[in-house]
C-alpha atoms as a PDB file:
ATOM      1  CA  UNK A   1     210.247 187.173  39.823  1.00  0.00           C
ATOM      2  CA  UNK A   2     211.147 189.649  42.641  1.00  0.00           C
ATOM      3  CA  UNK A   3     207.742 191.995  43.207  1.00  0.00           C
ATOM      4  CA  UNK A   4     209.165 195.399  44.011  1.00  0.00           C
ATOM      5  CA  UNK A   5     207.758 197.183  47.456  1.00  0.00           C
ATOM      6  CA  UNK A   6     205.075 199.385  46.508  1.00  0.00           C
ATOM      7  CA  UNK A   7     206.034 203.433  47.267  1.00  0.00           C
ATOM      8  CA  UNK A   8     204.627 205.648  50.219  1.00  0.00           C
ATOM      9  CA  UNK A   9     203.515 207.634  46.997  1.00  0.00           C
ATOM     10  CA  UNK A  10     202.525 204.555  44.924  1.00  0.00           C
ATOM     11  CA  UNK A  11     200.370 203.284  48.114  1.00  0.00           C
ATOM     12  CA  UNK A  12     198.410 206.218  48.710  1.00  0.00           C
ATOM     13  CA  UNK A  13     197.609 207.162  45.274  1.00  0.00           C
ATOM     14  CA  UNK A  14     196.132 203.859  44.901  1.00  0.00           C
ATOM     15  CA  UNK A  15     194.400 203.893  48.212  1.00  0.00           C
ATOM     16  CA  UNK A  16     192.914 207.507  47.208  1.00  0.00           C
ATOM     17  CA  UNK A  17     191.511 205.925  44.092  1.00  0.00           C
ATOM     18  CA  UNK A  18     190.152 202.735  45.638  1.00  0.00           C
ATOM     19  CA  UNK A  19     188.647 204.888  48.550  1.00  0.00           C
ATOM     20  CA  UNK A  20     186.322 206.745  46.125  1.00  0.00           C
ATOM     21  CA  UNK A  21     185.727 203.403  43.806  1.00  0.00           C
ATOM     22  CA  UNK A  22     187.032 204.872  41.095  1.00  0.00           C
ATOM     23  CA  UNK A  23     188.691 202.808  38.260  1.00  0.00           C
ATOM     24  CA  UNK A  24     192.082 203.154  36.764  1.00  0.00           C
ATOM     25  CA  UNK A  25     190.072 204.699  33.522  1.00  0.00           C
ATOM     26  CA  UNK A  26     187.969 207.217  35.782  1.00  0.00           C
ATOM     27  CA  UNK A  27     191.718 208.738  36.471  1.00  0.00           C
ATOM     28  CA  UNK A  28     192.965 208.333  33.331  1.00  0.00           C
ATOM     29  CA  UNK A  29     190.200 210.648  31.731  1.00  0.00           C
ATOM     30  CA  UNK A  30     190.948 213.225  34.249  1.00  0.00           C
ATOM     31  CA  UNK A  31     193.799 214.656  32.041  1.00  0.00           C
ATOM     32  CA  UNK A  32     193.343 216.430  28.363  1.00  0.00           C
ATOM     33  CA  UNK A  33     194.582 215.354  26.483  1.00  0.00           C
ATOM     34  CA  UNK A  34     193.839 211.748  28.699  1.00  0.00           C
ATOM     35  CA  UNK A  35     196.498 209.478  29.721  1.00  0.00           C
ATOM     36  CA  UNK A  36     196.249 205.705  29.533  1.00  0.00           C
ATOM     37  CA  UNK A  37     194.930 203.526  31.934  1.00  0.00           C
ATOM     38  CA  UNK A  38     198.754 201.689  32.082  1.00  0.00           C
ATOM     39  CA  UNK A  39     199.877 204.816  32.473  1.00  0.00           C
ATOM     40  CA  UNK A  40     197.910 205.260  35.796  1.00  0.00           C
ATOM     41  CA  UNK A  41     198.773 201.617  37.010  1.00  0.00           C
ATOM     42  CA  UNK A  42     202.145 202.535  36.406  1.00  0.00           C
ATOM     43  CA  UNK A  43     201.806 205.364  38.523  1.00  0.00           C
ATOM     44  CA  UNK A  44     199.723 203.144  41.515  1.00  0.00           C
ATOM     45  CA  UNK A  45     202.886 200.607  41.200  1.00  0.00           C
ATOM     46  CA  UNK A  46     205.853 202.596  41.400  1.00  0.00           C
ATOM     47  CA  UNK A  47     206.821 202.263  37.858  1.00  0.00           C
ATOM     48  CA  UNK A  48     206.341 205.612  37.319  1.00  0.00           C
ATOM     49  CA  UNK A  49     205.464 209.366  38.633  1.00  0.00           C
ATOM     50  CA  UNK A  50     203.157 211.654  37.348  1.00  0.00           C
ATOM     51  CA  UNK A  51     205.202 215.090  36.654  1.00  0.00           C
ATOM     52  CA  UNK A  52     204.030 218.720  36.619  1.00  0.00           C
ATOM     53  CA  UNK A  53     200.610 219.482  36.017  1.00  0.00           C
ATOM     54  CA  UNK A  54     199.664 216.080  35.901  1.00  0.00           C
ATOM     55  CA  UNK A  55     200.730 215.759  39.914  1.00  0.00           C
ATOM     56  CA  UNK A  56     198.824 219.371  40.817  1.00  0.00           C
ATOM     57  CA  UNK A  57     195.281 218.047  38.811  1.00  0.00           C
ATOM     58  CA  UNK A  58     195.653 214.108  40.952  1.00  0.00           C
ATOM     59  CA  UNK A  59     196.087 216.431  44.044  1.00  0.00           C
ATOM     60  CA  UNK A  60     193.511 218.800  43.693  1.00  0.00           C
ATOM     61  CA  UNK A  61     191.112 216.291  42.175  1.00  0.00           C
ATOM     62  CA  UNK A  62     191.408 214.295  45.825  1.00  0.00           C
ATOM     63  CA  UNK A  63     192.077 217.139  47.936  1.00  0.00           C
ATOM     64  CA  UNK A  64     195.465 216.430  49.291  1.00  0.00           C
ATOM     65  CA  UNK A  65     198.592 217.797  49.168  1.00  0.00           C
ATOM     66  CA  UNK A  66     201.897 217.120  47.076  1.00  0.00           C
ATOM     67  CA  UNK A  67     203.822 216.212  50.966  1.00  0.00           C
ATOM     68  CA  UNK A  68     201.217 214.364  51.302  1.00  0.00           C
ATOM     69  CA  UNK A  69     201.429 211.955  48.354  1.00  0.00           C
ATOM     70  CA  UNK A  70     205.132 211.889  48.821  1.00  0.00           C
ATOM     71  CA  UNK A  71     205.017 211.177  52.225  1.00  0.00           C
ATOM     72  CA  UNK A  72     206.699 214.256  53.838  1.00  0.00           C
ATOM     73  CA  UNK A  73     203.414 214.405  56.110  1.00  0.00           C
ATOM     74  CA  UNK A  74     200.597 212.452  56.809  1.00  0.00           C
ATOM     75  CA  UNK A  75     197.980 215.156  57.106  1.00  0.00           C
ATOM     76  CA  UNK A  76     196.445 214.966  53.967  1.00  0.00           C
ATOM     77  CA  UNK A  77     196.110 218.811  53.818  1.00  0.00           C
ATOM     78  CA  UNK A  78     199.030 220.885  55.199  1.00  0.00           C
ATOM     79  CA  UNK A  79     197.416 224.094  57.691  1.00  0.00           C
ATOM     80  CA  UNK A  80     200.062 227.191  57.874  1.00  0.00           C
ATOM     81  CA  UNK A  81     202.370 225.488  60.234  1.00  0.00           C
ATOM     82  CA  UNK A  82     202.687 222.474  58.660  1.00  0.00           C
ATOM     83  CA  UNK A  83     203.720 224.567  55.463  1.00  0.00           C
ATOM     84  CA  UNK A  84     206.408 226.151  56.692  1.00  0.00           C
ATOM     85  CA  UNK A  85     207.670 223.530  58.411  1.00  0.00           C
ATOM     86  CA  UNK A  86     208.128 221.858  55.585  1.00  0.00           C
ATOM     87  CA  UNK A  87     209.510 224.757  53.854  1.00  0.00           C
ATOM     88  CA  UNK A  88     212.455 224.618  56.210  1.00  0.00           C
ATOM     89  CA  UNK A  89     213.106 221.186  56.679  1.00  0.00           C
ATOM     90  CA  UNK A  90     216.289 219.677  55.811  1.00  0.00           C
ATOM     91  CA  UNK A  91     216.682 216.471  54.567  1.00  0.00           C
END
């Protein structure tokens, strides 16, 4: 079986968790109604990707921004310039 390469986003959602040794369940009862704890692996593997409010409560619970998680920066919080760079960036 061919293991698929872990996501920039996959990677540090996973390392966010593990850095505040939290389990997948901790997450998972972040949400209400709560999500399951495959659905959080799922998330931390690249299977899936949280959508809407789901992705604005994981990155206000750890304090980092959406460009972050998707790796469009590596500051974990974006100051003004950062923003609006970002804003006009093409890709």
């Amino acid at each position: 079986m061919v293991r698929k390469e872990k996501t920039i986003f996959s990677q540090r959602l996973s390392s966010l968790r593990e850095e505040r040794y939290l389990t997948l369940s901790d997450i998972s009862e972040l949400f209400d109604p709560p999500v399951s704890k495959s659905t959080v692996s799922n998330w931390e593997n690249g299977h899936m990707y949280p959508k809407g409010q789901r992705l604005i409560i994981l990155c206000d619970f750890y304090n980092v921004s959406i460009d972050y998680l998707y790796g469009r920066t590596d500051s974990r919080k974006m100051n003004k310039e950062e923003r609006i760079q970002s804003c006009t960036k093409t890709n």
